[in-house]
C-alpha atoms as a PDB file:
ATOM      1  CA  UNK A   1     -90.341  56.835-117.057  1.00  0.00           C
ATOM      2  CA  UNK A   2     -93.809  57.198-116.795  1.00  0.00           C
ATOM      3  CA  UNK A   3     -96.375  59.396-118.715  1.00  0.00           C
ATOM      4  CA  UNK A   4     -96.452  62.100-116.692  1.00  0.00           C
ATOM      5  CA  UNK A   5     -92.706  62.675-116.874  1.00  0.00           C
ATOM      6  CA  UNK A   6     -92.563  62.184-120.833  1.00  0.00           C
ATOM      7  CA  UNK A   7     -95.791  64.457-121.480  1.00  0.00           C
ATOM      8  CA  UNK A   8     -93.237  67.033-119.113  1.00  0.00           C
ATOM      9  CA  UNK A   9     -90.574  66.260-121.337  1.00  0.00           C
ATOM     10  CA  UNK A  10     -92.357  66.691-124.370  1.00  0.00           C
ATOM     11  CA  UNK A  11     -93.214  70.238-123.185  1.00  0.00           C
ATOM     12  CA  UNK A  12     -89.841  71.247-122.290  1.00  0.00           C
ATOM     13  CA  UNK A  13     -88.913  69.715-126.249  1.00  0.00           C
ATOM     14  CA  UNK A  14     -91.430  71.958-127.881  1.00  0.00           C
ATOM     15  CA  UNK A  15     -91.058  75.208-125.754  1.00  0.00           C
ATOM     16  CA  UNK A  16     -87.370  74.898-126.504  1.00  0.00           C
ATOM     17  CA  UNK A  17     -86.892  74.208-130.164  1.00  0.00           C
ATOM     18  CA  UNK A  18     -90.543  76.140-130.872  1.00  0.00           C
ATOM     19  CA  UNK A  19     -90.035  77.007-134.486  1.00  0.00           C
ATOM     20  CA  UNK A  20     -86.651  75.322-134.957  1.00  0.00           C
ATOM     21  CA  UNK A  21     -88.224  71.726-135.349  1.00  0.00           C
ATOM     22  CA  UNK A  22     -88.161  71.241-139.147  1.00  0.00           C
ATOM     23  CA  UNK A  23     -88.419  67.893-139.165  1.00  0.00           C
ATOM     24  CA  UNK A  24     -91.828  67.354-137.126  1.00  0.00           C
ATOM     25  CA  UNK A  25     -90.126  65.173-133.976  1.00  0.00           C
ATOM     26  CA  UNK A  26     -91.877  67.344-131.632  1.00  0.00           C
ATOM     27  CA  UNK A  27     -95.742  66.622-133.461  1.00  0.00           C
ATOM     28  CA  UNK A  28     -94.343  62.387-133.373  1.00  0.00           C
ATOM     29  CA  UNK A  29     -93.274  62.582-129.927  1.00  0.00           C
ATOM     30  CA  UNK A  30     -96.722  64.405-128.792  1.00  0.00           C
ATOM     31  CA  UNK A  31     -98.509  61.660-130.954  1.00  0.00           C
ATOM     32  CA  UNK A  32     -95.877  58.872-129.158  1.00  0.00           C
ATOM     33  CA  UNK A  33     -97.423  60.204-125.681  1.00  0.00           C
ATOM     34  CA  UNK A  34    -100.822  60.402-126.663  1.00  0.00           C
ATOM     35  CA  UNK A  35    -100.759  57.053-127.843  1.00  0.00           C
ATOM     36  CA  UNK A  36     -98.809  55.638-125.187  1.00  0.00           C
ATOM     37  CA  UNK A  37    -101.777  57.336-122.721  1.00  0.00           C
ATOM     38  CA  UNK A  38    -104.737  55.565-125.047  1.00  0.00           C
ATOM     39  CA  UNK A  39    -103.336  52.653-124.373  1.00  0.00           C
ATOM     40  CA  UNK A  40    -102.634  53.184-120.639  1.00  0.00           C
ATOM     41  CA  UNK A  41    -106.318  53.838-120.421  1.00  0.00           C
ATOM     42  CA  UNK A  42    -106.996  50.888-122.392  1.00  0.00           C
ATOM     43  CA  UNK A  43    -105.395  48.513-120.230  1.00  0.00           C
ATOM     44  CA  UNK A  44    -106.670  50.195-117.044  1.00  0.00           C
ATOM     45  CA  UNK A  45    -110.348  49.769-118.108  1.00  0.00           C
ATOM     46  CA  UNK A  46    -109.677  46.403-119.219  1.00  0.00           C
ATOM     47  CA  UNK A  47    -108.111  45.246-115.871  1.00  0.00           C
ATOM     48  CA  UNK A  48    -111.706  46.897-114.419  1.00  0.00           C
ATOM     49  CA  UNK A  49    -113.646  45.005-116.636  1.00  0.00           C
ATOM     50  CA  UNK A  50    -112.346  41.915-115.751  1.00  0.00           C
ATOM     51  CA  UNK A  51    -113.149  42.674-112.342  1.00  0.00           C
ATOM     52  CA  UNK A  52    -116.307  43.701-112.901  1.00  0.00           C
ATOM     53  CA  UNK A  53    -117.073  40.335-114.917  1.00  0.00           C
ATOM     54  CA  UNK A  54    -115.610  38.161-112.287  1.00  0.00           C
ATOM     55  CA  UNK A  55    -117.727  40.183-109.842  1.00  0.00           C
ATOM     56  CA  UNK A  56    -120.757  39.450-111.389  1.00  0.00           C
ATOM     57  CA  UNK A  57    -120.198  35.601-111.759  1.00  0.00           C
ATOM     58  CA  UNK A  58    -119.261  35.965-108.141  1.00  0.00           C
ATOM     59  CA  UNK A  59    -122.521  37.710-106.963  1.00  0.00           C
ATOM     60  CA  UNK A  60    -124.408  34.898-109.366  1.00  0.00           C
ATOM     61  CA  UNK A  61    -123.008  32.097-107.459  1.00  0.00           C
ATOM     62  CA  UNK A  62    -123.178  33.645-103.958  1.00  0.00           C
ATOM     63  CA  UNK A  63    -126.664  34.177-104.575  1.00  0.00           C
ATOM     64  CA  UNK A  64    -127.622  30.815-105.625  1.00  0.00           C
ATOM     65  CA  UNK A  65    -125.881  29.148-103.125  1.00  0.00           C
ATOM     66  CA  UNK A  66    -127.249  31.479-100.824  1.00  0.00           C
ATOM     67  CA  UNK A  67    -130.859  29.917-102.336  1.00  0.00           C
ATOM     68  CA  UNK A  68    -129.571  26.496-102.007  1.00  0.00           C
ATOM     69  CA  UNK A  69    -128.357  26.299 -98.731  1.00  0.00           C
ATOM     70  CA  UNK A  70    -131.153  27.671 -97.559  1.00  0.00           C
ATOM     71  CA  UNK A  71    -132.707  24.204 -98.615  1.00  0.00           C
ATOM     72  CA  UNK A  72    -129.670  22.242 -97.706  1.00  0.00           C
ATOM     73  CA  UNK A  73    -127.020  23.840 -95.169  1.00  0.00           C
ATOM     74  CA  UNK A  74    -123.263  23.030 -96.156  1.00  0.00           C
ATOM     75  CA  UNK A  75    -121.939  19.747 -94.265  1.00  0.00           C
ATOM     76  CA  UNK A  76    -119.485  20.017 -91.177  1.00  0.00           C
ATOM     77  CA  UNK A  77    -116.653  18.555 -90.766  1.00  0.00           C
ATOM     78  CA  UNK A  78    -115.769  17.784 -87.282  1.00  0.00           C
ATOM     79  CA  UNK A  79    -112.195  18.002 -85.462  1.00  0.00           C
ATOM     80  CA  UNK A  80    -112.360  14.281 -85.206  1.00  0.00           C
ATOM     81  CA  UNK A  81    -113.180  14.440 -89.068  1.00  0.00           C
ATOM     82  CA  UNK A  82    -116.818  12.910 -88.702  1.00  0.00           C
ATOM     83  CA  UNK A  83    -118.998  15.026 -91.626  1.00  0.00           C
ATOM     84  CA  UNK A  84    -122.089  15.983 -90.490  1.00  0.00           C
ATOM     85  CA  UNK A  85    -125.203  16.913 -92.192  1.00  0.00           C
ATOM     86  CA  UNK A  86    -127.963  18.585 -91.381  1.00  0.00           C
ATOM     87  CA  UNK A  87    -131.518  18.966 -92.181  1.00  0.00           C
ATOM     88  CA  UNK A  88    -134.580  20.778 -91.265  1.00  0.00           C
ATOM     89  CA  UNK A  89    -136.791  18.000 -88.835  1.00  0.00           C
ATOM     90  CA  UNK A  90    -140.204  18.647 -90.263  1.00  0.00           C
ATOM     91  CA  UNK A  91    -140.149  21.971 -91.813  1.00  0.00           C
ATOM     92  CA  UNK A  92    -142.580  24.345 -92.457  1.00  0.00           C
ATOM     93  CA  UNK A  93    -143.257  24.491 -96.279  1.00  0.00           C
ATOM     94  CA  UNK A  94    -144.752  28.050 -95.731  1.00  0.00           C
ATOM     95  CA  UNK A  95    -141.548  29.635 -94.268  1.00  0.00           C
ATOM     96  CA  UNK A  96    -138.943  27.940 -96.834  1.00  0.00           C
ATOM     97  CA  UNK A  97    -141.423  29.098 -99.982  1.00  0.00           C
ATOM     98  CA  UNK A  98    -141.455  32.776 -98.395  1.00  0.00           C
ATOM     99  CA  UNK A  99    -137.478  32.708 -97.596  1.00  0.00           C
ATOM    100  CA  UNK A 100    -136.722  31.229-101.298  1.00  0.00           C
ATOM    101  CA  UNK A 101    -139.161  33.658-102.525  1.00  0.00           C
ATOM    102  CA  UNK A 102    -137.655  36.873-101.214  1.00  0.00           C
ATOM    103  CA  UNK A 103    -134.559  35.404-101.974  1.00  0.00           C
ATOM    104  CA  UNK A 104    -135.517  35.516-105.734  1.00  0.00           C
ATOM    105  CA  UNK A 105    -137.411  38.736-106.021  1.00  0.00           C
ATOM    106  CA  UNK A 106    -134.191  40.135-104.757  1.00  0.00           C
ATOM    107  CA  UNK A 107    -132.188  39.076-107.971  1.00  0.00           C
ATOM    108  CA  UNK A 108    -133.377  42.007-110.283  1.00  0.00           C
ATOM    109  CA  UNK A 109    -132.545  44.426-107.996  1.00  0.00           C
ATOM    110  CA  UNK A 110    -128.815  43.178-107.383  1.00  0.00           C
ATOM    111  CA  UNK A 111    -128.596  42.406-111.112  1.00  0.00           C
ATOM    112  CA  UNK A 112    -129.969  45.749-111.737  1.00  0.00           C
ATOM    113  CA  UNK A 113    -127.058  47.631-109.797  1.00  0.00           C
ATOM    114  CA  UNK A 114    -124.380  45.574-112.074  1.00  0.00           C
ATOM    115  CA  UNK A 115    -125.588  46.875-115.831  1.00  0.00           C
ATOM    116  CA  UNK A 116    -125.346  50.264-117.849  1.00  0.00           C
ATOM    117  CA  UNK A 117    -126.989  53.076-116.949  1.00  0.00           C
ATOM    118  CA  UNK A 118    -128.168  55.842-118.639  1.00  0.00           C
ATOM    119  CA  UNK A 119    -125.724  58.686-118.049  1.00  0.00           C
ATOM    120  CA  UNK A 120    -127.920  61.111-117.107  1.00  0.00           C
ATOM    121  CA  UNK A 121    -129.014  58.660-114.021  1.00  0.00           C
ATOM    122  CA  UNK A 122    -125.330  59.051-113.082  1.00  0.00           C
ATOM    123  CA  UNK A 123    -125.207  60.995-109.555  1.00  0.00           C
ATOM    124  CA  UNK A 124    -123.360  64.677-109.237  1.00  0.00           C
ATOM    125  CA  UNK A 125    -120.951  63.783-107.209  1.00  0.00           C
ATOM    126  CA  UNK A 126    -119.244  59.938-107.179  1.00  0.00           C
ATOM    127  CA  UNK A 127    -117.031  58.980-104.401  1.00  0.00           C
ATOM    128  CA  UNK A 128    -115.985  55.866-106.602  1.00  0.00           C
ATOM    129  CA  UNK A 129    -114.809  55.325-110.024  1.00  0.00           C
ATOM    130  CA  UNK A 130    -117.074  54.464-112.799  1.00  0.00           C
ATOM    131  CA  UNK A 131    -116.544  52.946-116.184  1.00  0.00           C
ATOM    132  CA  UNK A 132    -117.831  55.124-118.917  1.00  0.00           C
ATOM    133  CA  UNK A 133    -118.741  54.441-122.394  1.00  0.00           C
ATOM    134  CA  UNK A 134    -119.805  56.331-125.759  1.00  0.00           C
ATOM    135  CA  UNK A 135    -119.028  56.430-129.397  1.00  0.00           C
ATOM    136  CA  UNK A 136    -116.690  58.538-131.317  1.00  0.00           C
ATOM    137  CA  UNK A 137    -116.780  60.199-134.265  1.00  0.00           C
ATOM    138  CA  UNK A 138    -116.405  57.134-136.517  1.00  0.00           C
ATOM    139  CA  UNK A 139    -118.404  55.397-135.021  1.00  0.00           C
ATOM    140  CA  UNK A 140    -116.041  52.948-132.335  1.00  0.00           C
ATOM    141  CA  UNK A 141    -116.990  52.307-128.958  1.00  0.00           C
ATOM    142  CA  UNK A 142    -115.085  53.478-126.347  1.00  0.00           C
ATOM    143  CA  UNK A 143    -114.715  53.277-122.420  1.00  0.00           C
ATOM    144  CA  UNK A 144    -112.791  55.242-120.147  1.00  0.00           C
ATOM    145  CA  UNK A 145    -112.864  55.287-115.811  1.00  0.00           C
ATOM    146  CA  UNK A 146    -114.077  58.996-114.505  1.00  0.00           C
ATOM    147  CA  UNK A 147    -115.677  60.021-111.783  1.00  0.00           C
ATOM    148  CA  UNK A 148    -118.179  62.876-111.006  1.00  0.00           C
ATOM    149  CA  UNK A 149    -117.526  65.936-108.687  1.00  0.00           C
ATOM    150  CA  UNK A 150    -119.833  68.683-108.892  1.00  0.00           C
ATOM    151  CA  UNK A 151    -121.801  67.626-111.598  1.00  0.00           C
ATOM    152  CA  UNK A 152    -118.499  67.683-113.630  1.00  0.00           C
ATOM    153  CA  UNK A 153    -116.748  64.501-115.193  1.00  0.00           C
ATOM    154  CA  UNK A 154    -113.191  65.169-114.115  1.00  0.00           C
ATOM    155  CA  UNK A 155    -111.093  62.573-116.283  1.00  0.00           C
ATOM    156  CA  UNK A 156    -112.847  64.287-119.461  1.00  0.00           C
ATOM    157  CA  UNK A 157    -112.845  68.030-117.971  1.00  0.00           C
ATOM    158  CA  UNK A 158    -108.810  67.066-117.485  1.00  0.00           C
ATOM    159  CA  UNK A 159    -108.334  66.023-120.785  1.00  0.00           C
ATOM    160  CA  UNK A 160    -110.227  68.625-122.571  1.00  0.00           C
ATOM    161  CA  UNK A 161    -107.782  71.247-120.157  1.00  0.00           C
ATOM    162  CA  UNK A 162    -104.859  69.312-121.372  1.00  0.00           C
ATOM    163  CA  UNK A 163    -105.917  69.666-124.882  1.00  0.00           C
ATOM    164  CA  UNK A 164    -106.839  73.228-124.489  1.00  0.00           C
ATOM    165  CA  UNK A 165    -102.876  73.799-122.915  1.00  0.00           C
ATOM    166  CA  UNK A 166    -101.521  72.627-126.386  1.00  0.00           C
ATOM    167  CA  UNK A 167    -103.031  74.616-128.548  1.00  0.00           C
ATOM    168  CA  UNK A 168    -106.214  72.786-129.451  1.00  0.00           C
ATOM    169  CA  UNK A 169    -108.822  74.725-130.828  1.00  0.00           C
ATOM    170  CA  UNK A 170    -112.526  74.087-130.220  1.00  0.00           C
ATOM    171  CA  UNK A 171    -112.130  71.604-127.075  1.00  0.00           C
ATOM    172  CA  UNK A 172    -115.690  70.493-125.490  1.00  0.00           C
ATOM    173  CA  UNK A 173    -116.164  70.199-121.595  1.00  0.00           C
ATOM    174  CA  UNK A 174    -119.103  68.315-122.303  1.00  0.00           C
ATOM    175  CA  UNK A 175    -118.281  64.615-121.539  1.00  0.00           C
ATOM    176  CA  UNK A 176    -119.763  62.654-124.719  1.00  0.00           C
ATOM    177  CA  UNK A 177    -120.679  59.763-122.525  1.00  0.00           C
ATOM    178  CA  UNK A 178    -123.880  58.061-123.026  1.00  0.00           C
ATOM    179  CA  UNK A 179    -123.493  55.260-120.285  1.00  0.00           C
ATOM    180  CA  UNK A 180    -122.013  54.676-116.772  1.00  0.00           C
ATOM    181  CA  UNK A 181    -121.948  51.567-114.242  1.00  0.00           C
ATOM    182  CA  UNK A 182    -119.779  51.710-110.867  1.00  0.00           C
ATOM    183  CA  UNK A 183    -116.936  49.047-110.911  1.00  0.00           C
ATOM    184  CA  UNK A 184    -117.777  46.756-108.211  1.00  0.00           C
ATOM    185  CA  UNK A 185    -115.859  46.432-104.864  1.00  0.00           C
ATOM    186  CA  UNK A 186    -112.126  45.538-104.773  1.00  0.00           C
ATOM    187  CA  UNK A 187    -111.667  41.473-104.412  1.00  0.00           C
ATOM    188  CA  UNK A 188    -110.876  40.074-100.633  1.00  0.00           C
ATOM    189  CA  UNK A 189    -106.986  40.222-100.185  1.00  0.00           C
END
């Protein structure tokens, strides 16, 4: 059963013994759900995370290899198993310096794309998930995956409607996010 179905459940529980449940199981099994959907979350961002991390220390070595072999290119291996290896016959200082040196100012700017971001740098409208972070009211860091449409945060706008459903009193639309960063691209299959 998944969360969906026991948050439906839980409904059905509550409009049906409204008033009747003396004993509070309807307030432990919202709290059961609510926790079980934290931790959901939790796990999800995580997983992303992880990603993102070995993304980065995949970009990092993809770039410096991409540096290095433009000094040395990669031996070949022939058919007839012969290795082969090959290097530049007299080459021109001028043009390796200028290719190594574009090759370098071009770190920040990849680097750049892979850290927080202010969220009000975030765009209005995200086709991709990002990974969110802020801190709550006592003072914990948290992270969640949302995306944008319309200038709106829809995970959070969900949530707050969800909350709002239940009876919850004084529910904010307003996102408390301080941070965003895109989660990078899915690994090769």
């Amino acid at each position: 059963m998944n969360t969906k179905d026991l948050q439906q459940r839980l409904r059905e529980f509550h409009e049906t013994y409204r008033g009747i449940d003396d004993l509070g199981y309807s307030g432990l099994m919202y709290q059961a759900v609510e926790a079980l959907e934290r931790l959901e979350r939790i796990v999800e961002v995580q997983r992303y995370e992880a990603a993102r991390a070995q993304a980065q220390v995949s970009n990092a070595v993809a770039l410096l290899t991409g540096i290095h072999s433009l000094l040395y290119p990669a031996p070949i291996t022939t058919p007839d198993g012969r290795t082969m290896v090959f290097r530049p016959k007299d080459p021109d200082p001028h043009e390796v310096l200028q290719e190594l040196s574009d090759r370098i100012r071009a770190l920040p700017e990849k680097l750049a794309a892979l850290q927080w971001h202010p969220i009000e740098t975030a765009p209005e409208n995200m086709d991709a998930l990002a990974v969110v972070r802020w801190v709550d009211k006592d003072g914990q860091e948290q992270h969640d995956l949302d995306h944008k449409e319309d200038g709106c945060w829809q995970r959070w706008h969900d949530h707050a409607e969800h909350a709002e459903v239940i009876g919850g009193w004084g529910v904010s639309y307003t996102a408390p996010y301080t941070h965003w960063m895109l989660l990078p691209p899915p690994p090769a299959a």
